[in-house]
PDB file of N, CA and C in Angstrom:
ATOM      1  N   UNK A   1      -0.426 -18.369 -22.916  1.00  0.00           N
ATOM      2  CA  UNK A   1      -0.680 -17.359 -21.900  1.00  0.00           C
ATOM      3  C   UNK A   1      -1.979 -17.721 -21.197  1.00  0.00           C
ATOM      4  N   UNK A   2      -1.599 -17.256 -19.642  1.00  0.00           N
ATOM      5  CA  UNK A   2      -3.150 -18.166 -18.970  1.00  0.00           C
ATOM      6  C   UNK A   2      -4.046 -16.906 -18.906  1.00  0.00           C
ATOM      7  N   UNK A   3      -5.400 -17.141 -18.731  1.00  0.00           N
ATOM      8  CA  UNK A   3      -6.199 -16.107 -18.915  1.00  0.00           C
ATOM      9  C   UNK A   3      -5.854 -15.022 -18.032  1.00  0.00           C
ATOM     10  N   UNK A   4      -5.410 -15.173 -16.756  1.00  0.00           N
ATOM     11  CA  UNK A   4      -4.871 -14.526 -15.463  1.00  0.00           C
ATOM     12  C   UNK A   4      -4.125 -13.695 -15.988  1.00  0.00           C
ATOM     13  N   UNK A   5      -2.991 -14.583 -17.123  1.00  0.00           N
ATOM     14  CA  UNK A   5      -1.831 -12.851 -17.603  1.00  0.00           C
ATOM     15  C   UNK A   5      -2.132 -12.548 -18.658  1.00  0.00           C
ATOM     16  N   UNK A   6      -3.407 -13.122 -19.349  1.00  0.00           N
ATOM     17  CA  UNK A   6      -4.461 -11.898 -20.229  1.00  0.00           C
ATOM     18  C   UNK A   6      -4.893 -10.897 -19.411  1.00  0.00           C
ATOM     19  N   UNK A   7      -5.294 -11.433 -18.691  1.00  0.00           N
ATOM     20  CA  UNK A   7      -6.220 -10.094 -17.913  1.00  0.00           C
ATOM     21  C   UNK A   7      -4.684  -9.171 -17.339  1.00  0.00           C
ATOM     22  N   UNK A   8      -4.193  -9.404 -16.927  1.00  0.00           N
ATOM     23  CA  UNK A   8      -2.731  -8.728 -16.263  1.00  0.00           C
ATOM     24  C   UNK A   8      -2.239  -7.766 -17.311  1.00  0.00           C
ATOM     25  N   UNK A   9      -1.963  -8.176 -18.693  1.00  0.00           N
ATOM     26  CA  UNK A   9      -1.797  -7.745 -19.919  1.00  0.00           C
ATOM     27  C   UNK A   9      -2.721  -6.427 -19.723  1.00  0.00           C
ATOM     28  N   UNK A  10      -4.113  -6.634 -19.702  1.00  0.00           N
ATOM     29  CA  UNK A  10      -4.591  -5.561 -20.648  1.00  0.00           C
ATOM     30  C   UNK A  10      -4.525  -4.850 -18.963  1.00  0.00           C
ATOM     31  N   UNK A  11      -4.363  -5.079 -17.594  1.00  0.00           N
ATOM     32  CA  UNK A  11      -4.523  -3.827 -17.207  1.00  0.00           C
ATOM     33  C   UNK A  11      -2.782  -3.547 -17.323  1.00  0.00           C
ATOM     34  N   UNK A  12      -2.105  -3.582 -17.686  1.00  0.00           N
ATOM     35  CA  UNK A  12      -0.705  -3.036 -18.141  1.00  0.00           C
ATOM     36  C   UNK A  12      -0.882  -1.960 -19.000  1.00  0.00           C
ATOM     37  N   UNK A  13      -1.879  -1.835 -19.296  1.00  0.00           N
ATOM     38  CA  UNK A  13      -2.445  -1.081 -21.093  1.00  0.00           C
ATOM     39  C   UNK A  13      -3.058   0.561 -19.717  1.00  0.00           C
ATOM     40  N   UNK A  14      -2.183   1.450 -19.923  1.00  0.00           N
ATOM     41  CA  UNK A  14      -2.375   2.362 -19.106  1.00  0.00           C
ATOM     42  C   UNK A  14      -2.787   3.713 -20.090  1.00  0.00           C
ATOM     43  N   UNK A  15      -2.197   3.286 -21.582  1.00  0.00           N
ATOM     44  CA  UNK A  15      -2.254   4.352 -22.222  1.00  0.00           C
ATOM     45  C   UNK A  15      -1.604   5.505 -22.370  1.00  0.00           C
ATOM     46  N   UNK A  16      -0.236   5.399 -21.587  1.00  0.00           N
ATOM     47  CA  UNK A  16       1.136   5.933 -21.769  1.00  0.00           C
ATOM     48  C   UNK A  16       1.998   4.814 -21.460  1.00  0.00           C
ATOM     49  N   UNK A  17       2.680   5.493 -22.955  1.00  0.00           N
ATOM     50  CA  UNK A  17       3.680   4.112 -23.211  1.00  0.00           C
ATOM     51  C   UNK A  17       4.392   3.973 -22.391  1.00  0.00           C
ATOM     52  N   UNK A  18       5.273   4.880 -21.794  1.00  0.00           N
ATOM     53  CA  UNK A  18       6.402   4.535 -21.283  1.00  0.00           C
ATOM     54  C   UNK A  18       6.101   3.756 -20.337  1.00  0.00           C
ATOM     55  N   UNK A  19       4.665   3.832 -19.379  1.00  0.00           N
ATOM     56  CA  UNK A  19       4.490   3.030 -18.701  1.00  0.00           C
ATOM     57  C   UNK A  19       3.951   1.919 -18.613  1.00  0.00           C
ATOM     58  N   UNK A  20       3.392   1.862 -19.814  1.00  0.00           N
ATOM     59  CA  UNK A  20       3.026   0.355 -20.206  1.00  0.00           C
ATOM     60  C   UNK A  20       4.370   0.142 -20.864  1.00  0.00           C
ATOM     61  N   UNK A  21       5.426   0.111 -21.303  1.00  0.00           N
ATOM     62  CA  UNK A  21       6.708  -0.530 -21.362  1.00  0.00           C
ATOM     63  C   UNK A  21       7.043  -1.093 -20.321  1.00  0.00           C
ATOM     64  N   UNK A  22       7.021  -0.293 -19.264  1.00  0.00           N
ATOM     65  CA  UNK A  22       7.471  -0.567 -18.057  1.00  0.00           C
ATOM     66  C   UNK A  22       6.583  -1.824 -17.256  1.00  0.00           C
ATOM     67  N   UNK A  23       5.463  -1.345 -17.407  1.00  0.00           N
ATOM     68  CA  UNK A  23       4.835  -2.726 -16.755  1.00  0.00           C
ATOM     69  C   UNK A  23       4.355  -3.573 -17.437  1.00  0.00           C
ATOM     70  N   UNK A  24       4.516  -3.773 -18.951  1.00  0.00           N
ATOM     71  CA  UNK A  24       4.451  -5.111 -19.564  1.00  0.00           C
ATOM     72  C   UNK A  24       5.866  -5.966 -19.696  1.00  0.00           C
ATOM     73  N   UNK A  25       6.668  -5.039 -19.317  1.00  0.00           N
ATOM     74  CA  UNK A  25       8.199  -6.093 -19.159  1.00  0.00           C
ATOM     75  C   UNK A  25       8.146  -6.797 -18.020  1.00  0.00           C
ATOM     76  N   UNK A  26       7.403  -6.177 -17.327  1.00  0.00           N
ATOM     77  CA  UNK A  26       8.046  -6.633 -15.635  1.00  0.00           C
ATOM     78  C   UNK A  26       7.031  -7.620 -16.432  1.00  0.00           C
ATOM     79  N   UNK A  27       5.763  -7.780 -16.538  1.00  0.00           N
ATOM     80  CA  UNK A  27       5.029  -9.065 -16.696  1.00  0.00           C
ATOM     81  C   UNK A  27       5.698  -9.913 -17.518  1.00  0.00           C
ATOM     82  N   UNK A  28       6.662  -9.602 -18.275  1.00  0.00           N
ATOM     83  CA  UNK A  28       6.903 -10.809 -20.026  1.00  0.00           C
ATOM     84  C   UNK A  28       8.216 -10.879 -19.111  1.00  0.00           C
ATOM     85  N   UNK A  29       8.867 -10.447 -17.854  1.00  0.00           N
ATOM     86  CA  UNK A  29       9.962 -10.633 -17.915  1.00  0.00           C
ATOM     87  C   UNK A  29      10.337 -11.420 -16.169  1.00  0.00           C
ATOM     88  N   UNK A  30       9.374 -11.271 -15.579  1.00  0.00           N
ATOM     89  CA  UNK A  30       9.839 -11.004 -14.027  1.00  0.00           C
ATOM     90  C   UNK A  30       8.699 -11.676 -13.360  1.00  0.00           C
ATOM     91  N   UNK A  31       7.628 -11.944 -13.590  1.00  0.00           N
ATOM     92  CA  UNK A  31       6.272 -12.146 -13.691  1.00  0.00           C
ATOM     93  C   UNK A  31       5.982 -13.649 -12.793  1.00  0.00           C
ATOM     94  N   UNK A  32       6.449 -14.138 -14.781  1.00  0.00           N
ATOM     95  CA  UNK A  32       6.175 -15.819 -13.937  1.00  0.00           C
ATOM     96  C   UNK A  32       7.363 -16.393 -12.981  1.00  0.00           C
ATOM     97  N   UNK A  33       8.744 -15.809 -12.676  1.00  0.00           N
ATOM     98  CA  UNK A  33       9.420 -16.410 -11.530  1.00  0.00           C
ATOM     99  C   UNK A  33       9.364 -15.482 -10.845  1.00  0.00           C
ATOM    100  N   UNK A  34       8.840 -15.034 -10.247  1.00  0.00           N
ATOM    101  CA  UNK A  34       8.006 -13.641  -9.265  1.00  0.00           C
ATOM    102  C   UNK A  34       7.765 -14.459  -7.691  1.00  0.00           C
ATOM    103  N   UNK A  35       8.244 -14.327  -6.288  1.00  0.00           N
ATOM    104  CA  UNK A  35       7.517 -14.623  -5.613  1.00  0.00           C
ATOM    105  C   UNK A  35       5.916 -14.463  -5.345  1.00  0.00           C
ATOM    106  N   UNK A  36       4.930 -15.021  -4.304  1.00  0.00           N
ATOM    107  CA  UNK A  36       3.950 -14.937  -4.399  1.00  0.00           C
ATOM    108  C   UNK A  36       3.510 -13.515  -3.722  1.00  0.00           C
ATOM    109  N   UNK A  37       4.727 -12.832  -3.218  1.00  0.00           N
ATOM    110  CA  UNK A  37       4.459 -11.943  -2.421  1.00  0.00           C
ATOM    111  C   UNK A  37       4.596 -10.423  -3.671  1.00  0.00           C
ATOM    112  N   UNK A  38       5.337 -10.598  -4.388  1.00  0.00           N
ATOM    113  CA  UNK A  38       5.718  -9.272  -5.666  1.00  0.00           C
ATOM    114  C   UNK A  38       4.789  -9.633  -6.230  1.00  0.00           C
ATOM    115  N   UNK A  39       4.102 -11.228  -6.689  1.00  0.00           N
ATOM    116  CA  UNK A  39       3.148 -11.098  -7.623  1.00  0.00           C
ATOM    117  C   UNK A  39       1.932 -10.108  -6.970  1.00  0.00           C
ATOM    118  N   UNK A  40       1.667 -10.739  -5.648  1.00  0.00           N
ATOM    119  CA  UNK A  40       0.465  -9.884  -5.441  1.00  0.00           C
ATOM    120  C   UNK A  40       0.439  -8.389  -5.110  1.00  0.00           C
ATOM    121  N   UNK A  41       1.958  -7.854  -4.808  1.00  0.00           N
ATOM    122  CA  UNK A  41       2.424  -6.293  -4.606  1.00  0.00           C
ATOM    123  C   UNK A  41       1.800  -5.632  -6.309  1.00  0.00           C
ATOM    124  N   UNK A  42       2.043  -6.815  -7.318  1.00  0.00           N
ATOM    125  CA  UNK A  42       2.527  -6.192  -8.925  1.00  0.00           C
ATOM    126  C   UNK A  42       0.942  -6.303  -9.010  1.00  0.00           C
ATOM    127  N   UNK A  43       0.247  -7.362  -8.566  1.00  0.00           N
ATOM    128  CA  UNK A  43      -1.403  -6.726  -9.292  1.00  0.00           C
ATOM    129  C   UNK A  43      -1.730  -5.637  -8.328  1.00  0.00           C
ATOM    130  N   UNK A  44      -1.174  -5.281  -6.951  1.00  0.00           N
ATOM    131  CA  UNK A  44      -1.770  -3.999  -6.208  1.00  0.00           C
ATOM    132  C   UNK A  44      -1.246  -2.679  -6.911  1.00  0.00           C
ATOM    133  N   UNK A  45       0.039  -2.977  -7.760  1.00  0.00           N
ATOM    134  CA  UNK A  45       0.522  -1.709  -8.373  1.00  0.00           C
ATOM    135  C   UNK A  45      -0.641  -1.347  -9.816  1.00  0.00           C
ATOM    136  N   UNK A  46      -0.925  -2.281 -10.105  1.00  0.00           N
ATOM    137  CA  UNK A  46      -1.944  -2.426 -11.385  1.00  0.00           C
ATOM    138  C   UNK A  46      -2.664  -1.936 -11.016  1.00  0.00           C
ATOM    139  N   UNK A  47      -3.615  -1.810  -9.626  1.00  0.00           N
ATOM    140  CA  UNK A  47      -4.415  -1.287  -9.041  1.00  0.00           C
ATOM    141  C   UNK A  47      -4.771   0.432  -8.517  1.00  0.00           C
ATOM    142  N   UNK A  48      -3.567   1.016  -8.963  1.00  0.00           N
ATOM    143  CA  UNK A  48      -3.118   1.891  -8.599  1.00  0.00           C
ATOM    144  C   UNK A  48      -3.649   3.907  -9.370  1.00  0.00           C
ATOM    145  N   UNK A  49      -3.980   4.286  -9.313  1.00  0.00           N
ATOM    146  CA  UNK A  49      -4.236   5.583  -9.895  1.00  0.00           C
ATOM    147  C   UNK A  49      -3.107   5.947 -10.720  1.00  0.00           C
ATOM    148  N   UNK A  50      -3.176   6.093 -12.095  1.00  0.00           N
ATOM    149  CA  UNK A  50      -1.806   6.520 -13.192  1.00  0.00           C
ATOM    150  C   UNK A  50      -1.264   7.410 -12.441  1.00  0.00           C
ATOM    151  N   UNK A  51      -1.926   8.841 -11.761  1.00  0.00           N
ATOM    152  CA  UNK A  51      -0.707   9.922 -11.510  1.00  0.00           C
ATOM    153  C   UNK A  51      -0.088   8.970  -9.848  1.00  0.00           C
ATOM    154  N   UNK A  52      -0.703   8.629  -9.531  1.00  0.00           N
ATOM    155  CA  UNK A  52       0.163   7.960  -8.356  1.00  0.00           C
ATOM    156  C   UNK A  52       1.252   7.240  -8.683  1.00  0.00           C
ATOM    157  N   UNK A  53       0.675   6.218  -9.702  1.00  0.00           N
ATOM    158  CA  UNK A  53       1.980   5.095 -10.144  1.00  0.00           C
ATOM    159  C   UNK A  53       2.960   6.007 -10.436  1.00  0.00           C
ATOM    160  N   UNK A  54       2.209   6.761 -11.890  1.00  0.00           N
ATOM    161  CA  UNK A  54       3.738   7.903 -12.056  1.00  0.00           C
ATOM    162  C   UNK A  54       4.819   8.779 -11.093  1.00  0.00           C
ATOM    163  N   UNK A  55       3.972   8.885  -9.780  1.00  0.00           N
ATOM    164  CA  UNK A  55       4.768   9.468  -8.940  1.00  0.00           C
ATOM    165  C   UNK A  55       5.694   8.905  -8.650  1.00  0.00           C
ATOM    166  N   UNK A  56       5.175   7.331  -8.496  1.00  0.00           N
ATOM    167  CA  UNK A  56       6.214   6.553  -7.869  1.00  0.00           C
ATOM    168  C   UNK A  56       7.011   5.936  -9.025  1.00  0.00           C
ATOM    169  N   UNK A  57       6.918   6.164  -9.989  1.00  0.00           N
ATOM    170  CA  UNK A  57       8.232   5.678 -11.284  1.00  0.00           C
ATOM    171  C   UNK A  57       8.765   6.864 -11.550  1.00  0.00           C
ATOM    172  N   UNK A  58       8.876   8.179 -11.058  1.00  0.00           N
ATOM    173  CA  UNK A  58       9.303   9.498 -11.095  1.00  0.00           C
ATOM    174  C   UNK A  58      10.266   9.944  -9.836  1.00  0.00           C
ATOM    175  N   UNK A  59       9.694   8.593  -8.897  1.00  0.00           N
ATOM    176  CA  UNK A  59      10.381   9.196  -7.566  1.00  0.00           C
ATOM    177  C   UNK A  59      10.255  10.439  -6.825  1.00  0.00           C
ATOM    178  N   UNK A  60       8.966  10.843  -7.178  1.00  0.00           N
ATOM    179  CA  UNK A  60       8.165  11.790  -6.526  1.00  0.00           C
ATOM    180  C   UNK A  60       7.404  11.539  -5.444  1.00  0.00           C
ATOM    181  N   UNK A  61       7.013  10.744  -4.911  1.00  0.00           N
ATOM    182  CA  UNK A  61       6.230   9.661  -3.986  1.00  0.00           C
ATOM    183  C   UNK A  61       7.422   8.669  -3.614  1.00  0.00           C
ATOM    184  N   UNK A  62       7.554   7.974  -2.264  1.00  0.00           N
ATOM    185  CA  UNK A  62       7.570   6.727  -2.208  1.00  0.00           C
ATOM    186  C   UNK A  62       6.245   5.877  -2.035  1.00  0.00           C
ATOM    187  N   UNK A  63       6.026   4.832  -2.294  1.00  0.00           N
ATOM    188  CA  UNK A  63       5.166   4.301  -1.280  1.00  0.00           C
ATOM    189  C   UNK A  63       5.036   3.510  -0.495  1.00  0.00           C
ATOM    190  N   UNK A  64       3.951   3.544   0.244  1.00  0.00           N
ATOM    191  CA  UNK A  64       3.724   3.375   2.110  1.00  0.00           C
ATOM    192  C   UNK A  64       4.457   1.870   2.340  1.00  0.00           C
ATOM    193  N   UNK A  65       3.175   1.026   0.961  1.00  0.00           N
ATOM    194  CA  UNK A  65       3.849  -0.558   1.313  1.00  0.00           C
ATOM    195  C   UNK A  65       4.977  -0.862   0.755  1.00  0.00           C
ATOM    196  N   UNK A  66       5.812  -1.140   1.891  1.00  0.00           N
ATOM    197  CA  UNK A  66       7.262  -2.195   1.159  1.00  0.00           C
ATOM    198  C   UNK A  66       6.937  -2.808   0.146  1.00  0.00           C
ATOM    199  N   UNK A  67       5.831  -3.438  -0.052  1.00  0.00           N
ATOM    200  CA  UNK A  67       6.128  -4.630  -0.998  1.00  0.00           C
ATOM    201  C   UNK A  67       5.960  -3.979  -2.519  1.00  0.00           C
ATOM    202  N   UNK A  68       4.761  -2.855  -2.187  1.00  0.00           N
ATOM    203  CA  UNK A  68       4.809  -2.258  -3.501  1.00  0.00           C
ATOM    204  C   UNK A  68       6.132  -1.195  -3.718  1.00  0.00           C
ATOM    205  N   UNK A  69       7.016  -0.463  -2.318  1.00  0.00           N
ATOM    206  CA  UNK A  69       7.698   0.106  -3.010  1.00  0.00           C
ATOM    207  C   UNK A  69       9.338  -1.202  -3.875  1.00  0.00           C
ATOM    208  N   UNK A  70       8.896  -2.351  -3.065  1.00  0.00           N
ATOM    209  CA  UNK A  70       9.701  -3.666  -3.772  1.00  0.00           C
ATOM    210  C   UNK A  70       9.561  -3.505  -5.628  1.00  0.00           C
ATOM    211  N   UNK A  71       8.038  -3.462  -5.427  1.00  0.00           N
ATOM    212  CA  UNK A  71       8.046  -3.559  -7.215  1.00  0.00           C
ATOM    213  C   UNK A  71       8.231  -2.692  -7.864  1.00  0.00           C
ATOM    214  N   UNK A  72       7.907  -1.440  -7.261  1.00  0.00           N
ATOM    215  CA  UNK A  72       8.429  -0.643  -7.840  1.00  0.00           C
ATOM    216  C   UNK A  72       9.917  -0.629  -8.368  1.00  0.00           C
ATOM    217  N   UNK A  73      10.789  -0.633  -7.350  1.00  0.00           N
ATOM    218  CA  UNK A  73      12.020  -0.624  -7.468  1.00  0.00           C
ATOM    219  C   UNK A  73      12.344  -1.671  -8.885  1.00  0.00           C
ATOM    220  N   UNK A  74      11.718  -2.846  -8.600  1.00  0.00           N
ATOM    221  CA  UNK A  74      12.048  -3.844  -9.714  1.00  0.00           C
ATOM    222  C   UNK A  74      11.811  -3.384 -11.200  1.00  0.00           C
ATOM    223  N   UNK A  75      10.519  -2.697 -11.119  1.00  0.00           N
ATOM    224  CA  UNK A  75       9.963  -1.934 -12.081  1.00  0.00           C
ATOM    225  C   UNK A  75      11.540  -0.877 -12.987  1.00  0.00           C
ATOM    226  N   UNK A  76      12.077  -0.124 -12.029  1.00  0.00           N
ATOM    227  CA  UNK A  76      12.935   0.811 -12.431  1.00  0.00           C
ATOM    228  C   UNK A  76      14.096   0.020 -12.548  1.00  0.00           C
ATOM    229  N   UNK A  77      14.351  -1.087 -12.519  1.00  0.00           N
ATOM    230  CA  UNK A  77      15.651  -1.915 -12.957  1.00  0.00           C
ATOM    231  C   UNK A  77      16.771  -1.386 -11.760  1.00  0.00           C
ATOM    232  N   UNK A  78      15.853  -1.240 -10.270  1.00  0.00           N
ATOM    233  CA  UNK A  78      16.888  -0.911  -9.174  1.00  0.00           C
ATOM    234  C   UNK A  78      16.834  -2.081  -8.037  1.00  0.00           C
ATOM    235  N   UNK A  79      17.999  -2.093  -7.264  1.00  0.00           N
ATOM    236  CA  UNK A  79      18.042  -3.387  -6.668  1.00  0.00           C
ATOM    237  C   UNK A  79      16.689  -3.487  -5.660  1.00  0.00           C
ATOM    238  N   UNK A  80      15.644  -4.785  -5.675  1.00  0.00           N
ATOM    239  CA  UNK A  80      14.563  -4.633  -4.816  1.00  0.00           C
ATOM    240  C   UNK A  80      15.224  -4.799  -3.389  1.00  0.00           C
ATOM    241  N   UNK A  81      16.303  -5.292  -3.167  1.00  0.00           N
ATOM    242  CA  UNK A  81      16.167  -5.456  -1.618  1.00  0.00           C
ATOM    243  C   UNK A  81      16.453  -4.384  -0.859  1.00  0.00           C
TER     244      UNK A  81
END
């Protein structure tokens, strides 16, 4: 593991599981054959305020950017395109 998806790892570590399930799969699973464009949507989702993310894995929110509502979608095992 390169230090890059150490560091990726621990911000996955949200401190509710379900959503660190959710976004340590997409990393162990989706991650490294990821375009360059989801990779950098998936560290802006990392970036993100928990009740926001949750909105948007609740489908309470969309959000603004395509690319993050892309990962999202990927996130929920729904088709990104």
């Amino acid at each position: 593991m390169s230090e890059s998806t150490g560091q990726l790892r621990w911000q996955c570590r949200r401190g509710m599981r379900e959503l660190d399930d959710l976004l340590l799969r997409y990393l162990e699973n989706e991650y490294a054959q990821a375009s360059a464009d989801d990779k950098s949507a998936f560290r802006s989702v990392l970036q993100l305020p928990d009740p926001e993310l949750v909105g948007y894995l609740l489908n309470r929110q969309q959000p603004a950017s395509e690319p993050i509502a892309r990962v999202v979608r990927i996130l929920l095992g729904e088709n990104p395109a």
